[in-house]
Protein backbone atom coordinates (compact mmCIF):
# COMPACT_ATOMS: atom_id res chain seq x y z
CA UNK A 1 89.94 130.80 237.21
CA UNK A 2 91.50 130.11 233.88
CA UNK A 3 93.51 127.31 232.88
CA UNK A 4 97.05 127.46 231.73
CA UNK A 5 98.04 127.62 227.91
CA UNK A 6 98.31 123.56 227.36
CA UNK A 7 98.69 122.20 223.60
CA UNK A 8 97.41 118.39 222.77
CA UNK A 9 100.63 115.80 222.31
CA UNK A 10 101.02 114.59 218.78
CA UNK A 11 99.87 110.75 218.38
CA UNK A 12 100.93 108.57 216.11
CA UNK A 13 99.92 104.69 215.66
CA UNK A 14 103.46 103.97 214.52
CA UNK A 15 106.00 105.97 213.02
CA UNK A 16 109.49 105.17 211.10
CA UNK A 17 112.81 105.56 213.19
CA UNK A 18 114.06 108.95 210.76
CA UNK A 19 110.91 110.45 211.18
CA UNK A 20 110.73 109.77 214.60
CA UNK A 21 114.50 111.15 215.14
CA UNK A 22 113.81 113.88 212.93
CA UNK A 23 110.12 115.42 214.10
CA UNK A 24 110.33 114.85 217.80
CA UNK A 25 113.51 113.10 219.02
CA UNK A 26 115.71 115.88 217.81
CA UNK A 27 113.70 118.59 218.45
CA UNK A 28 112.34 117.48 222.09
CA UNK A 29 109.15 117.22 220.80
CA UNK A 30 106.86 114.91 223.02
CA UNK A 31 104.70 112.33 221.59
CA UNK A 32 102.15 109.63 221.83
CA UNK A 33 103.40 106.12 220.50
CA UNK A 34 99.93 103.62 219.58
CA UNK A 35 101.74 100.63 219.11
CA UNK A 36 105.73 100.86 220.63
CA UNK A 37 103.88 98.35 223.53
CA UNK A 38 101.33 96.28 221.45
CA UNK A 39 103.57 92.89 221.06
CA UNK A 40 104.61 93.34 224.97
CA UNK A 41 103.50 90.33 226.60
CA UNK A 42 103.71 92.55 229.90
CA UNK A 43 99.93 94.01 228.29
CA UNK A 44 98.26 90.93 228.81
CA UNK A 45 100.58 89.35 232.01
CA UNK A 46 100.96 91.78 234.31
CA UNK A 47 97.62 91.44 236.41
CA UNK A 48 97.01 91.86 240.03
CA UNK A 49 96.32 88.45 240.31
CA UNK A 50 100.32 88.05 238.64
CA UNK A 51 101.80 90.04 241.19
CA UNK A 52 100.00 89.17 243.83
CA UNK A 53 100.72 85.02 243.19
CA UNK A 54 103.89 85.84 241.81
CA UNK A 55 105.46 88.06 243.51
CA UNK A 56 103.61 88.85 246.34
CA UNK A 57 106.32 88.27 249.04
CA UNK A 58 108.90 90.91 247.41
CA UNK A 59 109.58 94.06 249.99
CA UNK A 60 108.71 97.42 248.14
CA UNK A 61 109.14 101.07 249.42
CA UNK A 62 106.15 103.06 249.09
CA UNK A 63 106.12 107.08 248.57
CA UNK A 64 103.32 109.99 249.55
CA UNK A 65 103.48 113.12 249.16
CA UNK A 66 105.37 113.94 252.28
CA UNK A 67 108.57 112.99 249.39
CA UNK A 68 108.82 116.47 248.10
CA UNK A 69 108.23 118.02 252.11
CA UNK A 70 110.93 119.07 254.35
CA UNK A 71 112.29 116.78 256.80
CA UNK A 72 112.74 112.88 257.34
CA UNK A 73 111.19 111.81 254.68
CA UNK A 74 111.78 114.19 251.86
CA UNK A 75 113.39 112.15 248.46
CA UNK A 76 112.39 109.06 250.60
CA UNK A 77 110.02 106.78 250.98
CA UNK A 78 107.21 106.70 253.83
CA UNK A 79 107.49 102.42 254.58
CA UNK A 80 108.22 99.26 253.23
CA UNK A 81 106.00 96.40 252.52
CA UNK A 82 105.25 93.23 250.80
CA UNK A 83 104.40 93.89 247.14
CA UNK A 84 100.43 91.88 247.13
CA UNK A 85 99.17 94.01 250.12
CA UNK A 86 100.42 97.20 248.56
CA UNK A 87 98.61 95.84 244.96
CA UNK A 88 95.66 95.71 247.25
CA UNK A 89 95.47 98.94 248.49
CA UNK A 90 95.91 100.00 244.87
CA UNK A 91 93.08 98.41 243.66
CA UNK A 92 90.60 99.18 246.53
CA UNK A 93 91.72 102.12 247.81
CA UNK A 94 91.69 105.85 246.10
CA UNK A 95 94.98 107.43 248.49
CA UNK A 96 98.05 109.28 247.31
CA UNK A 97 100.35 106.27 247.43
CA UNK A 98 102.75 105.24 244.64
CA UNK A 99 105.76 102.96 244.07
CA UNK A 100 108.01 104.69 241.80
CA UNK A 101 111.21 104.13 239.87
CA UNK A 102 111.49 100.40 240.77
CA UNK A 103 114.05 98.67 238.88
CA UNK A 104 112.46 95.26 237.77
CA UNK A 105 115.92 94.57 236.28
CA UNK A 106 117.42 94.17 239.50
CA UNK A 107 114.62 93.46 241.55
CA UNK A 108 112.48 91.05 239.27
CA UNK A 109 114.92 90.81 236.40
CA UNK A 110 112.88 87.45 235.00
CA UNK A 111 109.93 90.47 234.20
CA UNK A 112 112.31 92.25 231.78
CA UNK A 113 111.67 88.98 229.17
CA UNK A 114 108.30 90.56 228.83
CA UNK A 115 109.13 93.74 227.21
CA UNK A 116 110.40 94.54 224.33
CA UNK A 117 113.06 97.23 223.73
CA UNK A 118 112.02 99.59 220.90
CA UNK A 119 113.99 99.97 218.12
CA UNK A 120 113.35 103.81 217.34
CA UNK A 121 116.53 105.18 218.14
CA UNK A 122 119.68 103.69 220.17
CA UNK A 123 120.72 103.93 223.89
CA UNK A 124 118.31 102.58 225.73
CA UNK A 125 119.21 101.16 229.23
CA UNK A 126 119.03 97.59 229.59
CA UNK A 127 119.99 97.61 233.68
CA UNK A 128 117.05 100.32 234.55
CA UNK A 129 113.67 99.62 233.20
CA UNK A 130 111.72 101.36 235.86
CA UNK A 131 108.16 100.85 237.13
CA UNK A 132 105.70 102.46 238.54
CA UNK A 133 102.67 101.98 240.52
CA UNK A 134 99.68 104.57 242.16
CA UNK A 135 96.47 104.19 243.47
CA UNK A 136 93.27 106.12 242.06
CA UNK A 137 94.07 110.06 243.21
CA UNK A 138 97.83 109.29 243.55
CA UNK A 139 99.86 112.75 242.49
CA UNK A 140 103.35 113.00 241.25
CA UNK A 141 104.21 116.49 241.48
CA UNK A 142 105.94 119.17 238.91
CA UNK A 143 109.65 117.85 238.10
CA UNK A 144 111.86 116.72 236.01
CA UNK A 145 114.14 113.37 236.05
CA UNK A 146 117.69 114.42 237.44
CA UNK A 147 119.72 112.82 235.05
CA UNK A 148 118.70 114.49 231.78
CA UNK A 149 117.50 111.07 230.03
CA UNK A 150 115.08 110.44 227.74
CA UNK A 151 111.90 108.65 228.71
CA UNK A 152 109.27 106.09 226.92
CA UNK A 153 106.54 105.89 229.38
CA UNK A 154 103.86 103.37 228.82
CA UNK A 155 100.67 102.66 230.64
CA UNK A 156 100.64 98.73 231.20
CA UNK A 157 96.73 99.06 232.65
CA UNK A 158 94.84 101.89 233.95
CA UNK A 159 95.21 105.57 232.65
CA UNK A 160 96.61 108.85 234.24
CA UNK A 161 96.81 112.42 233.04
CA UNK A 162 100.12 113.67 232.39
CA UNK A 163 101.19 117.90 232.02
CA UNK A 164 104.52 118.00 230.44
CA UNK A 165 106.70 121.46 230.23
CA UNK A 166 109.68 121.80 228.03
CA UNK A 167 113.01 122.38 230.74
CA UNK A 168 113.01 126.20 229.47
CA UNK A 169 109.96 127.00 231.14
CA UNK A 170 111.14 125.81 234.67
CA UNK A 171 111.50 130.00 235.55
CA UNK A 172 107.84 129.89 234.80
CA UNK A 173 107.16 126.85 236.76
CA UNK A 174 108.74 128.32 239.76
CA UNK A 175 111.61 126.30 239.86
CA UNK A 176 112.94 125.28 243.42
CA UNK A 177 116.62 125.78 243.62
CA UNK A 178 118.80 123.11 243.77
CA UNK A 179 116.30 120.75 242.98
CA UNK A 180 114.43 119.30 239.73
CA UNK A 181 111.07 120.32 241.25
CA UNK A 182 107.71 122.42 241.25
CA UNK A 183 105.44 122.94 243.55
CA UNK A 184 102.38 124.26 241.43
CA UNK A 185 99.14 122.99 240.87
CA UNK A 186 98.79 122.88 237.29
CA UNK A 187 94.84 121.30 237.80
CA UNK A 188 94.06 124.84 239.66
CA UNK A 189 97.13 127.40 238.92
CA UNK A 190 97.04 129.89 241.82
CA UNK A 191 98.30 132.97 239.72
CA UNK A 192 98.73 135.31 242.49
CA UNK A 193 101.55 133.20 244.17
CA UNK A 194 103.22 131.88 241.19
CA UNK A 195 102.35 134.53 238.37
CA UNK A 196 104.73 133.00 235.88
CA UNK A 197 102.30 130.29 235.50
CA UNK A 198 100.38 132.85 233.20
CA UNK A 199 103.27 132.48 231.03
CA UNK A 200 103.81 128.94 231.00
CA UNK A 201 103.19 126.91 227.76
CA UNK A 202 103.10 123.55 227.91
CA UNK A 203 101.10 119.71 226.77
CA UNK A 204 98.66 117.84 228.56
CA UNK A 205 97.75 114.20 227.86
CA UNK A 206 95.13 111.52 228.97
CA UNK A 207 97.49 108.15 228.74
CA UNK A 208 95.51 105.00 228.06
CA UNK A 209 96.04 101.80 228.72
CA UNK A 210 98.57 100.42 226.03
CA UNK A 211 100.52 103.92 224.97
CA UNK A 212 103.39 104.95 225.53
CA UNK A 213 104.42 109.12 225.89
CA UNK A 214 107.98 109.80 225.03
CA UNK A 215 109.22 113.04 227.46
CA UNK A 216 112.14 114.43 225.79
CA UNK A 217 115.07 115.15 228.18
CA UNK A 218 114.65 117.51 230.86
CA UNK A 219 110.82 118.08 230.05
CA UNK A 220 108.70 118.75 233.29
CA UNK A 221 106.10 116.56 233.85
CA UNK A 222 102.87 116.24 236.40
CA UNK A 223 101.08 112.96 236.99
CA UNK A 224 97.41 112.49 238.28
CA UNK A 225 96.42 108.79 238.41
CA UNK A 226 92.68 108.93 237.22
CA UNK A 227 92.59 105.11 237.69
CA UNK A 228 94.96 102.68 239.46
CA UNK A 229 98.04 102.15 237.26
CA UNK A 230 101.26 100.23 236.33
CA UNK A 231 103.46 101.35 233.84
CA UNK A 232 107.10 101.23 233.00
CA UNK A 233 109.83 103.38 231.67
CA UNK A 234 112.29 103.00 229.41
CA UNK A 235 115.37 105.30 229.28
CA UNK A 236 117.40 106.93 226.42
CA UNK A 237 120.63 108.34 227.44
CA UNK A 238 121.11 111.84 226.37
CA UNK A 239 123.33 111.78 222.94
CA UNK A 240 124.74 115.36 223.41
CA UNK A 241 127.53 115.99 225.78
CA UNK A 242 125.85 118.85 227.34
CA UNK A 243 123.26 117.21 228.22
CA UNK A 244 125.24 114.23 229.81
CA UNK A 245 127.47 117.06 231.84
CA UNK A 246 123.92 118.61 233.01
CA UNK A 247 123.05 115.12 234.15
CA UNK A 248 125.82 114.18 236.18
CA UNK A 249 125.51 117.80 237.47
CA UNK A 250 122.46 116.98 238.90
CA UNK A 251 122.95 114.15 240.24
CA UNK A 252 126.33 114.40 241.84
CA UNK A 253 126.19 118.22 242.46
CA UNK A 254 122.83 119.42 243.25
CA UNK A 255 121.21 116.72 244.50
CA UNK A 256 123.78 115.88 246.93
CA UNK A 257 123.64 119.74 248.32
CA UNK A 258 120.03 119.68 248.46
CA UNK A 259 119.71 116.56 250.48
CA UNK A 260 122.86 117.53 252.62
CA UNK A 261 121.16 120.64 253.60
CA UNK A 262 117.42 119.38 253.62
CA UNK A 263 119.42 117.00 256.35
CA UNK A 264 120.86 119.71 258.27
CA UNK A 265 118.75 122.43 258.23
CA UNK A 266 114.99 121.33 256.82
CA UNK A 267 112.42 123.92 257.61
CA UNK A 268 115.29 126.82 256.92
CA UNK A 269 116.29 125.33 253.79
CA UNK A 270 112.79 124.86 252.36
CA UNK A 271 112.09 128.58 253.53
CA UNK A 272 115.43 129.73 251.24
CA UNK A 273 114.67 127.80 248.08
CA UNK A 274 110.91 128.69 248.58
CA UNK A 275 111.27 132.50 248.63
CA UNK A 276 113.76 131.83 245.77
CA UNK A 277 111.56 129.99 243.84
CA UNK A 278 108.79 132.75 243.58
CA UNK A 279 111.84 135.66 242.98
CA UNK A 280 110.86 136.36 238.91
């Protein structure tokens, strides 16, 4: 079977703010950053051995892939448990299980000393600095993040492969109505039940340990953990007004009708956006 039409990501191993803004902030242009992380004493802190001794005793909610299914536990997490035994599982166990979008700010906010915001371009969120965990064969699926931000992803250890989209190409992707999700396999593209996948155009990146990826606003991306992995995000608002309107859209419109109905009617629902979904 052939693969889909993926370009390599730009990489730089640092780059001034005006020709950042100018070659790939401006133009959504994703990109690999070499050194935004280097000085982060998160690179060399952040250990099992730290959160386990650390922070061992803190209550995290833990995702599969039952997330994106209908029912109970779709947008939701599977169970909650104390932060050490989950790092254990990540580092001896190869499962699809990942902690996602935890806000160390609130959570841990003494771990926020250890990064350092970049200095790129302005608007970056000091009260969400979001991290993220996965064992070895951990899957994020297609999507992209509801509220139309900006994101500097970096891999604090480990390394995962990441297939971005720009937000055109979601009628390619299949879109799922009323949601900011995917449901193809971009790692083996079945072509007869999503043909727009032939013409989907898109990146693909290995991220190591170290780098950061910037995904422009609204760019869909797909996340394989190749090896267990922490990494963080930091978020740019959006600096056009359309794009904060398309945001709050989201995430006080759509989302809310999605879940509302995903609560109501499940199976049905998931049958309706499904059969729209593959409607070219």
């Amino acid at each position: 079977m052939s693969q889909l039409a993926l370009s390599p990501i730009d990489k730089v191993a640092s780059i001034e703010s005006k020709d950042f803004k100018a070659s790939y902030f401006k133009p959504l242009r994703p990109l690999i950053l070499e050194d935004l992380a280097n000085t982060w004493p998160a690179l060399e802190k952040w250990t099992p051995d730290y959160f386990k001794t650390q922070h061992g005793n803190k209550q995290v909610k833990v995702y599969d892939a039952s997330f994106v299914k209908p029912g109970e536990h779709y947008m939701g997490g599977i169970k909650t448990m104390p932060l050490g035994d989950y790092i254990e599982q990540v580092m001896t166990t190869t499962q699809d299980l990942r902690m996602f979008l935890y806000n160390i700010k609130s959570e841990i906010p003494e771990m926020v000393d250890d990064i350092i915001f970049p200095t790129l371009v302005n608007g970056f969120s000091k009260n969400f600095v979001f991290m993220f965990f996965g064992c070895k064969g951990s899957v994020t699926q297609m999507h992209f993040d509801i509220d139309m931000s900006h994101v500097f992803h970096t891999a604090i250890s480990g390394k995962k492969t990441i297939t971005l989209f720009p937000y055109e190409q979601g009628k390619n992707l299949h879109r799922y109505p009323f949601t900011c999700r995917s449901y193809v396999d971009v790692h083996q593209p079945d072509y007869e039940h999503f043909p727009g996948l032939k013409d989907a155009k898109g990146y693909q990146v290995v991220l190591e340990q170290g780098e950061t990826l910037f995904i422009p606003s609204g760019y869909w991306h797909h996340v394989v953990y190749d090896e267990a992995c922490c990494s963080i995000s930091l978020r740019c608002s959006n600096s056009t007004l359309l794009g904060k309107l398309h945001g709050a859209y989201n995430l006080l419109v759509m989302q809310m009708v999605d879940r509302l109905m995903n609560k109501l009617f499940p199976e049905r629902w998931f049958e309706w956006k499904e059969l729209k979904a593959l409607q070219l």
